[in-house]
Protein backbone atom coordinates (compact mmCIF):
# COMPACT_ATOMS: atom_id res chain seq x y z
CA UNK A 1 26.65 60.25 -24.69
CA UNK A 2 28.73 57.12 -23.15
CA UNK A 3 28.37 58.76 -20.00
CA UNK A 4 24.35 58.47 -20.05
CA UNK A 5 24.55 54.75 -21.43
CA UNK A 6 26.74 54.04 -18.82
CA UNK A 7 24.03 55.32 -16.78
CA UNK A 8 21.20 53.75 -17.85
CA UNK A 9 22.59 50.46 -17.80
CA UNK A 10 23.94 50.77 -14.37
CA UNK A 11 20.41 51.53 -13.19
CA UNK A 12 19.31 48.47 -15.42
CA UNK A 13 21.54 46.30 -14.12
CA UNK A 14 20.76 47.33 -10.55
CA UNK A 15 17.52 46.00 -11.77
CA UNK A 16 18.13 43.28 -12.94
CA UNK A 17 20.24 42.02 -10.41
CA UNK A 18 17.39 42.49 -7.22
CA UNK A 19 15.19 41.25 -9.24
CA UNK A 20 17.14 37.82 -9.27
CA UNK A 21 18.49 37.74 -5.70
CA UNK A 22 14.30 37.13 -5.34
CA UNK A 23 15.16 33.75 -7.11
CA UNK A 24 18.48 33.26 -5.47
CA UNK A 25 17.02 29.71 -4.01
CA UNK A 26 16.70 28.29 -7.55
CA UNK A 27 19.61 27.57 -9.68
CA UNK A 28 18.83 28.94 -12.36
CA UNK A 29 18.48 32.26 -9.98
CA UNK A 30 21.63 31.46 -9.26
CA UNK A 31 23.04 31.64 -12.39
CA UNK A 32 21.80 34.60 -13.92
CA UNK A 33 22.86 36.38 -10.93
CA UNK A 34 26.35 35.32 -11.33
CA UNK A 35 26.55 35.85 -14.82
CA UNK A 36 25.09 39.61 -14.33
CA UNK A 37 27.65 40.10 -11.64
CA UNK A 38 31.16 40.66 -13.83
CA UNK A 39 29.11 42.67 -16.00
CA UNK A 40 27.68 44.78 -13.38
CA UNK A 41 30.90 45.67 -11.82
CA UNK A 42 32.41 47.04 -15.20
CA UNK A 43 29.41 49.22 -15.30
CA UNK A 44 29.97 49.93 -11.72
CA UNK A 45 33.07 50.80 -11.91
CA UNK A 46 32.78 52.98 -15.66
CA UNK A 47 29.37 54.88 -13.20
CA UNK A 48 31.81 55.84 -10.58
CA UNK A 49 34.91 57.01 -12.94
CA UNK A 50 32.83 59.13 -15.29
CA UNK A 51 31.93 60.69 -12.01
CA UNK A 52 35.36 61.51 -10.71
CA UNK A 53 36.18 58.60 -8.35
CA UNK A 54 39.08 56.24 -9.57
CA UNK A 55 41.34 54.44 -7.92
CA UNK A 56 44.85 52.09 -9.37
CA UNK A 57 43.31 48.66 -8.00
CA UNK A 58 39.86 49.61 -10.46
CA UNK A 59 41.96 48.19 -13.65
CA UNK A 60 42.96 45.02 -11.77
CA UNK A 61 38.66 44.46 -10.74
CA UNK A 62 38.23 45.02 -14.41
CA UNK A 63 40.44 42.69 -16.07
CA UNK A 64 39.20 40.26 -14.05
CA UNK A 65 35.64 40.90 -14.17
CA UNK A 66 36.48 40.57 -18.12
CA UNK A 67 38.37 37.62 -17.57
CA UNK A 68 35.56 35.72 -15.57
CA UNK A 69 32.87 37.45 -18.16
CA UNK A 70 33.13 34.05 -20.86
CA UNK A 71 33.48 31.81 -17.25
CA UNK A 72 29.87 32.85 -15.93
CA UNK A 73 28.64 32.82 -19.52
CA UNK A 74 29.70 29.29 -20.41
CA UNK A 75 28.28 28.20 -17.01
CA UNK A 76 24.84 29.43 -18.06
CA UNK A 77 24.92 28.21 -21.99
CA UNK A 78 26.18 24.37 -20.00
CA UNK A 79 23.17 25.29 -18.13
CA UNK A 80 21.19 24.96 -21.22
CA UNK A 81 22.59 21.64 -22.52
CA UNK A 82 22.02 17.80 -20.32
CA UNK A 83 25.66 18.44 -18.56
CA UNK A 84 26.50 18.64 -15.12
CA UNK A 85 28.26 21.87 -14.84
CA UNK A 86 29.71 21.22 -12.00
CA UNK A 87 31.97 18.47 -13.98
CA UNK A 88 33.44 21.11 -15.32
CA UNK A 89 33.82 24.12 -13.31
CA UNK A 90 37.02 22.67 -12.20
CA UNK A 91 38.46 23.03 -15.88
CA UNK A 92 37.26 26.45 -16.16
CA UNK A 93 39.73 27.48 -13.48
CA UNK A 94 42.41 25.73 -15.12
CA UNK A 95 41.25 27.71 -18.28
CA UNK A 96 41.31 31.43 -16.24
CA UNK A 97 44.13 30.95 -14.03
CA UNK A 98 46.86 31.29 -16.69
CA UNK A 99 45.06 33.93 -18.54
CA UNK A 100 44.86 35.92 -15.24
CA UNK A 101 48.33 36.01 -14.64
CA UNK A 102 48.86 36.92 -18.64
CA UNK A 103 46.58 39.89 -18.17
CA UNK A 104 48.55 41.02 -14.88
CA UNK A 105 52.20 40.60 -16.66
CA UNK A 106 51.15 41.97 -19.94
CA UNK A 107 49.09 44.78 -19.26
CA UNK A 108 49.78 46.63 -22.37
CA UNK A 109 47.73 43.39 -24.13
CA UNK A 110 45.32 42.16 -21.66
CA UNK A 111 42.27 43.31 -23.92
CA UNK A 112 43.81 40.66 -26.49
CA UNK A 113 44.81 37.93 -23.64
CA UNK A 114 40.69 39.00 -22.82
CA UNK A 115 39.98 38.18 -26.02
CA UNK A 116 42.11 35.11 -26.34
CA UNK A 117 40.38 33.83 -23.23
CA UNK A 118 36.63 34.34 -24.44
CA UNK A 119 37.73 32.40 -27.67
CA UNK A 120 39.09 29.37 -25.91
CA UNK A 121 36.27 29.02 -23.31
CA UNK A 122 33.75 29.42 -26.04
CA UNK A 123 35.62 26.54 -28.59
CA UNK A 124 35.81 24.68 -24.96
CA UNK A 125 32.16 24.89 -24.92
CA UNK A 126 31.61 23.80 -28.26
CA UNK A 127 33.70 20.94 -28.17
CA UNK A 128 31.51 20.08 -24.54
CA UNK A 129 28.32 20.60 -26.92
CA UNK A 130 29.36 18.73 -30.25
CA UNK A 131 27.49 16.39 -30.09
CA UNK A 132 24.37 17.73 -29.26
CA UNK A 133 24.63 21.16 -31.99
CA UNK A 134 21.87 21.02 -33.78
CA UNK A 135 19.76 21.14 -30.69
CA UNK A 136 22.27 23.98 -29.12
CA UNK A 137 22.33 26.05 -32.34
CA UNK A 138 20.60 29.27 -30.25
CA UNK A 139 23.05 28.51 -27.72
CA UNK A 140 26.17 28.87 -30.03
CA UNK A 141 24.60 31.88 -31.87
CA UNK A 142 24.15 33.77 -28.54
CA UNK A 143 27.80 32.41 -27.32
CA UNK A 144 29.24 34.01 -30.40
CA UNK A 145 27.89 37.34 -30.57
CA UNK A 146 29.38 39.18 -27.08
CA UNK A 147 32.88 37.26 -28.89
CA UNK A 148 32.33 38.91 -32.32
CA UNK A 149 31.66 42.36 -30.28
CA UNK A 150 34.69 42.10 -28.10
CA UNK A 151 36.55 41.36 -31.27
CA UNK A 152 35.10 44.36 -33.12
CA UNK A 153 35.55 46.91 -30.70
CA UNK A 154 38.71 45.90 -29.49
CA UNK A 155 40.51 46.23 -33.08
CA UNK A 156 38.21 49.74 -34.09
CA UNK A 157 38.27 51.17 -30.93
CA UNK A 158 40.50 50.19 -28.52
CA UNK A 159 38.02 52.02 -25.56
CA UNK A 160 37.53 50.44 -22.35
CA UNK A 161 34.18 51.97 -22.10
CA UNK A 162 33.02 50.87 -25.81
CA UNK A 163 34.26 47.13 -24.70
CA UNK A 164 32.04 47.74 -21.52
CA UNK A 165 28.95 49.08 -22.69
CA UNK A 166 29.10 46.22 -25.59
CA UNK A 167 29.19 43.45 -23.04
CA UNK A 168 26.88 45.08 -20.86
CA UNK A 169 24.45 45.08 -23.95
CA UNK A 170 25.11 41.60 -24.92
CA UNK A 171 24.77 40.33 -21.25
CA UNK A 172 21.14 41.89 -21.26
CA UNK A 173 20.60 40.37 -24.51
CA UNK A 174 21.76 37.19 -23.48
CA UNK A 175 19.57 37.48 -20.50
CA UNK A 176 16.57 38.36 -22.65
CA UNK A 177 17.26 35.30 -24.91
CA UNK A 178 17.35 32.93 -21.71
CA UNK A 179 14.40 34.35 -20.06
CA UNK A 180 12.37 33.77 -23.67
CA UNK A 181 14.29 30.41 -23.34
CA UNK A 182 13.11 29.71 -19.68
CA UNK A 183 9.49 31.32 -21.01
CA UNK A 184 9.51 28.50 -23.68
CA UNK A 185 10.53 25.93 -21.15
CA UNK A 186 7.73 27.02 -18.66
CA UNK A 187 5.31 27.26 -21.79
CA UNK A 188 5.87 23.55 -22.99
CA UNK A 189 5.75 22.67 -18.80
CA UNK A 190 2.49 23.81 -18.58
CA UNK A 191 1.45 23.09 -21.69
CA UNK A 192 2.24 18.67 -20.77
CA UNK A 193 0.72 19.54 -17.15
CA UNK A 194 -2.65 20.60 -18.63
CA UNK A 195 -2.15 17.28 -20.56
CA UNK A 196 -1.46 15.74 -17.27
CA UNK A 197 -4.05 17.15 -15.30
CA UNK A 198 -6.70 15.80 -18.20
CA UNK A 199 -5.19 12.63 -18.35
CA UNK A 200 -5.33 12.83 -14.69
CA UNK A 201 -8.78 13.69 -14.86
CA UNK A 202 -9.62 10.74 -16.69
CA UNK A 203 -7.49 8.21 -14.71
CA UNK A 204 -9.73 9.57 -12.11
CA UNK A 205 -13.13 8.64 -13.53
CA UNK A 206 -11.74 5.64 -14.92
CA UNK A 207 -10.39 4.92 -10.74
CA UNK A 208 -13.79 5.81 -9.41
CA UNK A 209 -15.79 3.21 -11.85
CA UNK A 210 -13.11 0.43 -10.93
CA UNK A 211 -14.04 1.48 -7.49
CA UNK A 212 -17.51 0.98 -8.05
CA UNK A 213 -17.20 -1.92 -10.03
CA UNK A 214 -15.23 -3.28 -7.31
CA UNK A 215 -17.97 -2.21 -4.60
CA UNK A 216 -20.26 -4.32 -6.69
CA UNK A 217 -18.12 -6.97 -7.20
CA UNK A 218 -17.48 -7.22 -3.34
CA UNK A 219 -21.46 -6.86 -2.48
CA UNK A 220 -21.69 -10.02 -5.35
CA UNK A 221 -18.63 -12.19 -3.39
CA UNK A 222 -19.63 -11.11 -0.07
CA UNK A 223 -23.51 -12.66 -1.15
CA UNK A 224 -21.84 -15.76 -2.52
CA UNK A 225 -19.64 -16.26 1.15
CA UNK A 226 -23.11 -16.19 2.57
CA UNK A 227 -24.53 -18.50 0.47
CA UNK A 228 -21.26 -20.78 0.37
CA UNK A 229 -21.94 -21.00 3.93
CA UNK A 230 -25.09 -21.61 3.81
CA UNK A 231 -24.26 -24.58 1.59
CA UNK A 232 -21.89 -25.83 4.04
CA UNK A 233 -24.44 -25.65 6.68
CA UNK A 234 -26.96 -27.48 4.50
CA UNK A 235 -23.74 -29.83 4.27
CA UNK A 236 -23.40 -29.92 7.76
CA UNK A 237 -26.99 -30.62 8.14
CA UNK A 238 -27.88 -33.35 6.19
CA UNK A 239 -24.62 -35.29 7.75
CA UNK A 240 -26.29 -35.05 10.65
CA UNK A 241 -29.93 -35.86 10.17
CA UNK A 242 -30.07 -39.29 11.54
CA UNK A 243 -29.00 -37.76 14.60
CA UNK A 244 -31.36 -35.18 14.09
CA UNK A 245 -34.40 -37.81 13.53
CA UNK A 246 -33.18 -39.49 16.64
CA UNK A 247 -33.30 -36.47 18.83
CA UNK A 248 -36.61 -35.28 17.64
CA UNK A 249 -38.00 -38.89 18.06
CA UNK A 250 -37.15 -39.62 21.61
CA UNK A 251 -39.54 -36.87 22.58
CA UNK A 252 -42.94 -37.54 20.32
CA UNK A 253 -42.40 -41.19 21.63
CA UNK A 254 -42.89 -40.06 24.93
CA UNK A 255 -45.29 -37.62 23.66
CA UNK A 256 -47.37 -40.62 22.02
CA UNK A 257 -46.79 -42.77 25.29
CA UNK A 258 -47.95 -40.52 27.62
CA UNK A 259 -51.40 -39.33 25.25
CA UNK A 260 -51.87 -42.85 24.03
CA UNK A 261 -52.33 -43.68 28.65
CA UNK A 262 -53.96 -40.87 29.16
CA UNK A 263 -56.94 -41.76 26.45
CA UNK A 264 -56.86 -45.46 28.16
CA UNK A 265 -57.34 -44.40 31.39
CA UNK A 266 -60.22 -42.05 29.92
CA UNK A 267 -61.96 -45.12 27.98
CA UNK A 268 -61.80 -46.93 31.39
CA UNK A 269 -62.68 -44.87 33.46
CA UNK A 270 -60.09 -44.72 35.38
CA UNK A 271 -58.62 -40.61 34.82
CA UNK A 272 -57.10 -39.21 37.65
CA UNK A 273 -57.05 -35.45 37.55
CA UNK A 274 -53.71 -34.93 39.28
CA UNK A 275 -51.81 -37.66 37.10
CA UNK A 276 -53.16 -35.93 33.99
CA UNK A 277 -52.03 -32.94 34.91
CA UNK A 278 -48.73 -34.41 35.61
CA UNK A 279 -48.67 -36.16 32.09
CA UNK A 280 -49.65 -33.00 30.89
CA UNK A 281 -46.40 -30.80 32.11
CA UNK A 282 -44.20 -34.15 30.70
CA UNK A 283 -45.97 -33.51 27.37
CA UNK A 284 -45.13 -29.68 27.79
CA UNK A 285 -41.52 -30.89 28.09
CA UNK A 286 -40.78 -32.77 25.60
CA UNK A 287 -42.98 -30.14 22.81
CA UNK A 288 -40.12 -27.89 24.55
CA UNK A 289 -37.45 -30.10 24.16
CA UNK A 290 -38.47 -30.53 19.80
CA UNK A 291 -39.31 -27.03 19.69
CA UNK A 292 -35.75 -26.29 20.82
CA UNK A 293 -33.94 -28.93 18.67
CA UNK A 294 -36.28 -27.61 15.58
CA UNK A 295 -35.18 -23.98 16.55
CA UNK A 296 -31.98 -24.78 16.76
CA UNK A 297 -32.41 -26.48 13.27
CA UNK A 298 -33.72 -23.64 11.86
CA UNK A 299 -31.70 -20.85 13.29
CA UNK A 300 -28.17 -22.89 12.02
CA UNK A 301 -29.41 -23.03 8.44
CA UNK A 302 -30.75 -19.92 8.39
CA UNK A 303 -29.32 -17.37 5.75
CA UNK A 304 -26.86 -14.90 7.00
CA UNK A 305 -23.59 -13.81 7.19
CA UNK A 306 -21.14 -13.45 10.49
CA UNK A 307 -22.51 -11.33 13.30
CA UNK A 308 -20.40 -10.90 15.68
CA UNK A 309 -21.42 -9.99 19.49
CA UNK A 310 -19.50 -11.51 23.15
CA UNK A 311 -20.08 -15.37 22.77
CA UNK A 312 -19.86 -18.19 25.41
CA UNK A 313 -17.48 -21.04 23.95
CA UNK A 314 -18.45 -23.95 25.81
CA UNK A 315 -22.24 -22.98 25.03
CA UNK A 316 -20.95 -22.92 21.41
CA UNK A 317 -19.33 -26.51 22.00
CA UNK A 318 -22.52 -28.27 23.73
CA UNK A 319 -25.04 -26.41 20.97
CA UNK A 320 -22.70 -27.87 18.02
CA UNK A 321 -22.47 -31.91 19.95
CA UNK A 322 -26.78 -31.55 20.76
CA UNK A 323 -26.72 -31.75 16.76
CA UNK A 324 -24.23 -34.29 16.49
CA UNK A 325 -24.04 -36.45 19.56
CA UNK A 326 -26.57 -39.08 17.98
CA UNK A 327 -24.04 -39.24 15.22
CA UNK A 328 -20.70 -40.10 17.54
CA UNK A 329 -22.98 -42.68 19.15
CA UNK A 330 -23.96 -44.32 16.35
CA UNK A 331 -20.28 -44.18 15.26
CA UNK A 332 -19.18 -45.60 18.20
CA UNK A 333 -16.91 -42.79 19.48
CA UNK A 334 -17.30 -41.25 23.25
CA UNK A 335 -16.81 -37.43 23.33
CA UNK A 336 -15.12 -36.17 26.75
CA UNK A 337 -15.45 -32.83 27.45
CA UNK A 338 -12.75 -30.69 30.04
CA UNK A 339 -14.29 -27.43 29.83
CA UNK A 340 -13.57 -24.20 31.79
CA UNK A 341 -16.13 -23.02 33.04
CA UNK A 342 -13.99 -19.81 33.98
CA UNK A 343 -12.86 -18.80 30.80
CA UNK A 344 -13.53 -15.23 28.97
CA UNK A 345 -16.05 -14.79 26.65
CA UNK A 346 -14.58 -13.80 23.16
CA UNK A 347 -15.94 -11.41 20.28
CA UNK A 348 -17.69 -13.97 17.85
CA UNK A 349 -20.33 -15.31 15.61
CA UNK A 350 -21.99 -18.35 17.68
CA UNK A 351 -23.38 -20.08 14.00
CA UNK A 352 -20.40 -19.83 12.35
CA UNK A 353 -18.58 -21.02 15.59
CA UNK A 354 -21.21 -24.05 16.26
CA UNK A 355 -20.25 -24.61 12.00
CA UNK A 356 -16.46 -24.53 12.70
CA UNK A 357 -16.70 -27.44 15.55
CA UNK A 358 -19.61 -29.75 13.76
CA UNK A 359 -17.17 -29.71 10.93
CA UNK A 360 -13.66 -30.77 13.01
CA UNK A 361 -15.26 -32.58 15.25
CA UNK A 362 -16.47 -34.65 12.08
CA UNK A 363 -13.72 -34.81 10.51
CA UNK A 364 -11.69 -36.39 13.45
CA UNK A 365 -14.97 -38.74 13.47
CA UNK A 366 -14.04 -39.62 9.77
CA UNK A 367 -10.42 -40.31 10.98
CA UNK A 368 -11.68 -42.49 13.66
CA UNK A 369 -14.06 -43.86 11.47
CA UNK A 370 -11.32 -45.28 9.00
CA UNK A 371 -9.04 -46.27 11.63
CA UNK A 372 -11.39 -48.72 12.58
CA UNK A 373 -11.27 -50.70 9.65
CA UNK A 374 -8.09 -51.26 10.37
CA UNK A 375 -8.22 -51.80 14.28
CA UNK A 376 -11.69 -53.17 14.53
CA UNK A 377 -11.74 -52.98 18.62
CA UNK A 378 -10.35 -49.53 18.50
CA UNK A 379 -11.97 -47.55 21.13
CA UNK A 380 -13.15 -44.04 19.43
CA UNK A 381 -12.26 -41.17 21.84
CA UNK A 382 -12.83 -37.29 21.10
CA UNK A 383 -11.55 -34.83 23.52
CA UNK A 384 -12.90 -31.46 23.49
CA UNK A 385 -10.78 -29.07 25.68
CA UNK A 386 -11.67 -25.57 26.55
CA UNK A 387 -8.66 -23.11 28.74
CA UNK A 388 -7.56 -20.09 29.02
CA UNK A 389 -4.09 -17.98 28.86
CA UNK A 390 -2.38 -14.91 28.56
CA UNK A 391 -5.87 -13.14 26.93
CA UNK A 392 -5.85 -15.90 24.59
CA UNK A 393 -8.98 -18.55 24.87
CA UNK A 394 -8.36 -22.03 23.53
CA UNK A 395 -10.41 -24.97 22.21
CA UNK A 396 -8.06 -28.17 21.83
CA UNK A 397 -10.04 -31.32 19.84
CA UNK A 398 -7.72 -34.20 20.53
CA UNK A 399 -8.89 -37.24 18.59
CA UNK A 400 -7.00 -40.96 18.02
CA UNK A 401 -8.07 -41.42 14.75
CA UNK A 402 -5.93 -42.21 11.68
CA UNK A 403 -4.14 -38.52 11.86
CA UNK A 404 -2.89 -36.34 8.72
CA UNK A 405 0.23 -36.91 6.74
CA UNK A 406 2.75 -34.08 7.32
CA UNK A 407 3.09 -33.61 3.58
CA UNK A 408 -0.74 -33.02 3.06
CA UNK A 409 -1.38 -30.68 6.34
CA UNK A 410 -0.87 -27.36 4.67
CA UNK A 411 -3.32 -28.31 1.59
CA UNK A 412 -6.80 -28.99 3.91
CA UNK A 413 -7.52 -25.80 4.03
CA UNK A 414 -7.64 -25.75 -0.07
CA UNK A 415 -10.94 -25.29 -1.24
CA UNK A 416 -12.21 -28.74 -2.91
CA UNK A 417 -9.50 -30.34 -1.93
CA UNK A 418 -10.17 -33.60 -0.22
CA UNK A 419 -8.88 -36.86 1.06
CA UNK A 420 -12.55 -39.11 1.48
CA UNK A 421 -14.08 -41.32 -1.36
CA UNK A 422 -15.88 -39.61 -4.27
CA UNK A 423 -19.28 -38.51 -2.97
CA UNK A 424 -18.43 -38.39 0.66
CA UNK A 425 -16.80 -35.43 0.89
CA UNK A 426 -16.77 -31.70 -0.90
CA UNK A 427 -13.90 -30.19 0.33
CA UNK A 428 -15.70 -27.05 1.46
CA UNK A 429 -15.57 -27.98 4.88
CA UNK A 430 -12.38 -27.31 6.09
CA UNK A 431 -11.43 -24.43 3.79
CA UNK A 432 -14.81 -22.84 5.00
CA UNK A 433 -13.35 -23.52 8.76
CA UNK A 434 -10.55 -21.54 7.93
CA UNK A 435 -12.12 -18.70 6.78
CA UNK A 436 -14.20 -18.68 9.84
CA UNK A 437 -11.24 -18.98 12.03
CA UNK A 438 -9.68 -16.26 10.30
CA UNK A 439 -12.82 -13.82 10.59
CA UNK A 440 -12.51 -14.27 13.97
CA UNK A 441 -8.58 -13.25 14.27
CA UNK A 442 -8.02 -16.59 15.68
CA UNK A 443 -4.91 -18.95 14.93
CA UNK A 444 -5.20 -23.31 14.38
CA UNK A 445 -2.25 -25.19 15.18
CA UNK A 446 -2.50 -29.00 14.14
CA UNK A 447 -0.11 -31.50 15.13
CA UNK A 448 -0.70 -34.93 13.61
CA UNK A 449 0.97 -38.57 13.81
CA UNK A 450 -0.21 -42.07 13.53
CA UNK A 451 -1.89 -42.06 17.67
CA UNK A 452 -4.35 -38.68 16.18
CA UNK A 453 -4.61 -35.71 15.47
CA UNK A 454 -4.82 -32.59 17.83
CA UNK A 455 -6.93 -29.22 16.47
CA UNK A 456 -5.53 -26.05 19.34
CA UNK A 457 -7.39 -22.67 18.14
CA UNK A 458 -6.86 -19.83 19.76
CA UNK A 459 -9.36 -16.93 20.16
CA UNK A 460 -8.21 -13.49 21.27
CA UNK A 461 -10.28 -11.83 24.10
CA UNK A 462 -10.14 -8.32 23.82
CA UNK A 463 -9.03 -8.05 20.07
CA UNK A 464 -12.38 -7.36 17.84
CA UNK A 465 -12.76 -9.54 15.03
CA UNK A 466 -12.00 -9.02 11.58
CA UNK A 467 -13.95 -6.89 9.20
């Protein structure tokens, strides 16, 4: 009858054992398979006696598969509990060791010193786990059962292959209970990732309608940059509009003059085909020349935002001064211009670039502007400088106005902030400037002092623009 047990659970535990060397990666793999191993070779061992083979050295493999039996147990009930087992494998050792030698000397009582040996590894582990008992109560009710069996068969029957058949049950028991155990585990884990996976679920909708939200929001900001700079063109604009005036009445004078001569020579008589056709192509000019400016009018306040294509930067400088120049002159300041005419063409938007110069070439106006009531015979200079380096284009406005205190440098380009009188300034200007430079993936270095101040920004060639 023992024989056939013997038997069976041999085969099981052949089982049982390739079945976890497929898990051998994980440790928990691991640790099944090392607690099925002591308990294997007893059955190994009992399979090849009962069929004749025996040699001396298989009662020496025996006690000490017994003796490590409680060691690869306790490492898989630690397993169960929030220890680091390998904190106290090291004691373990210092638990078998002795209890080896015991079972070598004292052969006639190495199923007690076996014994003896499961008790204090087991109390080991339960002093490990006090604290935590309540929530390891299935751990010390499996720990004590393969104790109370040794016990019972050692002092009834006193047959090695009793005591080995009765661990090899309680090992597969104990392997049941932890696979249920790992079952549970795996149960609860999928149980909070289906929890997860909802909550993850709704996380996601909740993502996609801040996304769209913040679509809409950018569409809304991106509308109000457009119309913040078409404010600061307006801005820009009505500074300028005496000069404006000026420029579009230079050429309907002329256009009066030369119709208001051409009617007297008509009422006297006196019309000469030739010289009307040459007062004809003057008045053809100057229509031209006030078409242009009012173009030019019209196209820098139109509504739109930056559109960016190769652009000239001296053609940007001379279309931003033909709305402006009227203004410097009237101000009294000469504008000297040291352009390249070699330089690159860069990757921008010519409004926004004509913009960025009206407003820092007014600004150093303003400076200039204040100086003088200070230094009443100052002389009024801006310098406009366009150069090239390195792939890098620059435009340098040097001006001798009243320059910028060091302390208040990094705060122009705050929106609203600003230095002038209530009502002559918004404080868009500048911080709109720097937005523009920025779009562009261009750099402004400002050095100030008492003599002026000196604007250097620096446009990248080949490097597309922002956005």
């Amino acid at each position: 009858m023992q024989t056939s047990i013997i038997d069976m659970l041999f085969i099981l535990l052949a089982f049982l054992i390739c079945q976890f060397f497929i898990f051998i990666r994980s440790r928990k793999g691991k640790l099944l398979l090392l607690f099925l191993i002591p308990t294997f070779i007893l059955i190994f061992i009992s399979f090849l006696e009962n069929r004749g083979t025996y040699y001396p050295v298989f009662d020496y493999i025996m006690y000490i598969a017994l003796l490590f039996y409680p060691y690869t147990y306790s490492l898989l009930a630690l397993d169960f509990s929030p220890f680091i087992v390998s904190n106290h494998l090291i004691k373990y050792i210092y638990f078998i060791i002795p209890f080896i030698l015991l079972a070598v000397l004292f052969k006639t009582y190495s199923y007690l010193i076996i014994l003896l040996l499961h008790i204090v590894l087991y109390c080991y582990l339960l002093l490990i786990i006090k604290d935590n008992i309540r929530l390891k109560l299935h751990i010390l009710i499996i720990m004590l059962i393969p104790s109370i069996f040794l016990s019972y068969n050692f002092i009834c029957f006193h047959e090695t292959e009793t005591i080995i058949i009765a661990l090899a049950f309680m090992s597969i028991i104990t392997i049941l209970s932890v696979l249920y155990e790992y079952s549970r585990r795996i149960k609860f884990i999928n149980s909070r990732i289906l929890t997860i996976n909802s909550l993850n679920k709704r996380l996601n909708q909740i993502i996609t309608r801040l996304r769209q939200r913040n679509d809409t929001l950018k569409k809304i900001i991106s509308q109000k940059d457009i119309e913040l700079l078409q404010i600061a063109r307006h801005a820009s604009l009505a500074e300028v509009t005496t000069g404006i005036a000026h420029e579009l009445a230079q050429p309907l004078t002329g256009i009066k003059c030369i119709s208001q001569n051409m009617i007297d020579d008509i009422n006297y008589d006196d019309f000469n085909q030739a010289e009307a056709v040459t007062d004809l192509v003057k008045i053809t000019s100057l229509v031209d020349r006030s078409a242009s400016i009012i173009d030019h009018i019209r196209t820098f306040s139109c509504k739109r935002g930056f559109s960016f294509q190769k652009a000239d930067l001296n053609a940007c400088v001379l279309n931003a001064i033909e709305l402006i120049s009227n203004q410097m002159k009237n101000s009294g300041i000469d504008l000297i211009f040291v352009l390249d005419d070699s330089i690159p063409k860069i990757y921008g938007d010519n409004l926004s670039l004509e913009q960025l110069f009206i407003n820092f070439i007014l600004n150093s106006r303003d400076a200039i502007v204040l100086k003088k009531e200070t230094i009443k015979d100052l002389n009024g200079i801006i310098t406009i400088t366009t150069t090239c380096n390195d792939e890098i284009v620059k435009l340098i406005i040097e001006d001798n106005g009243i320059g910028i205190p060091e302390d208040i440098i990094p705060k122009i380009w705050t929106p609203f902030f600003t230095t002038k009188q209530k009502g002559k300034g918004t404080g868009i200007g500048l911080s709109l400037s720097h937005r523009i430079i920025k779009e562009h993936n261009a750099d402004v270095l400002i050095t100030s002092s008492e003599e002026g101040t000196v604007f250097t920004i620096s446009f990248p060639v080949r490097k597309s623009p922002a956005g």
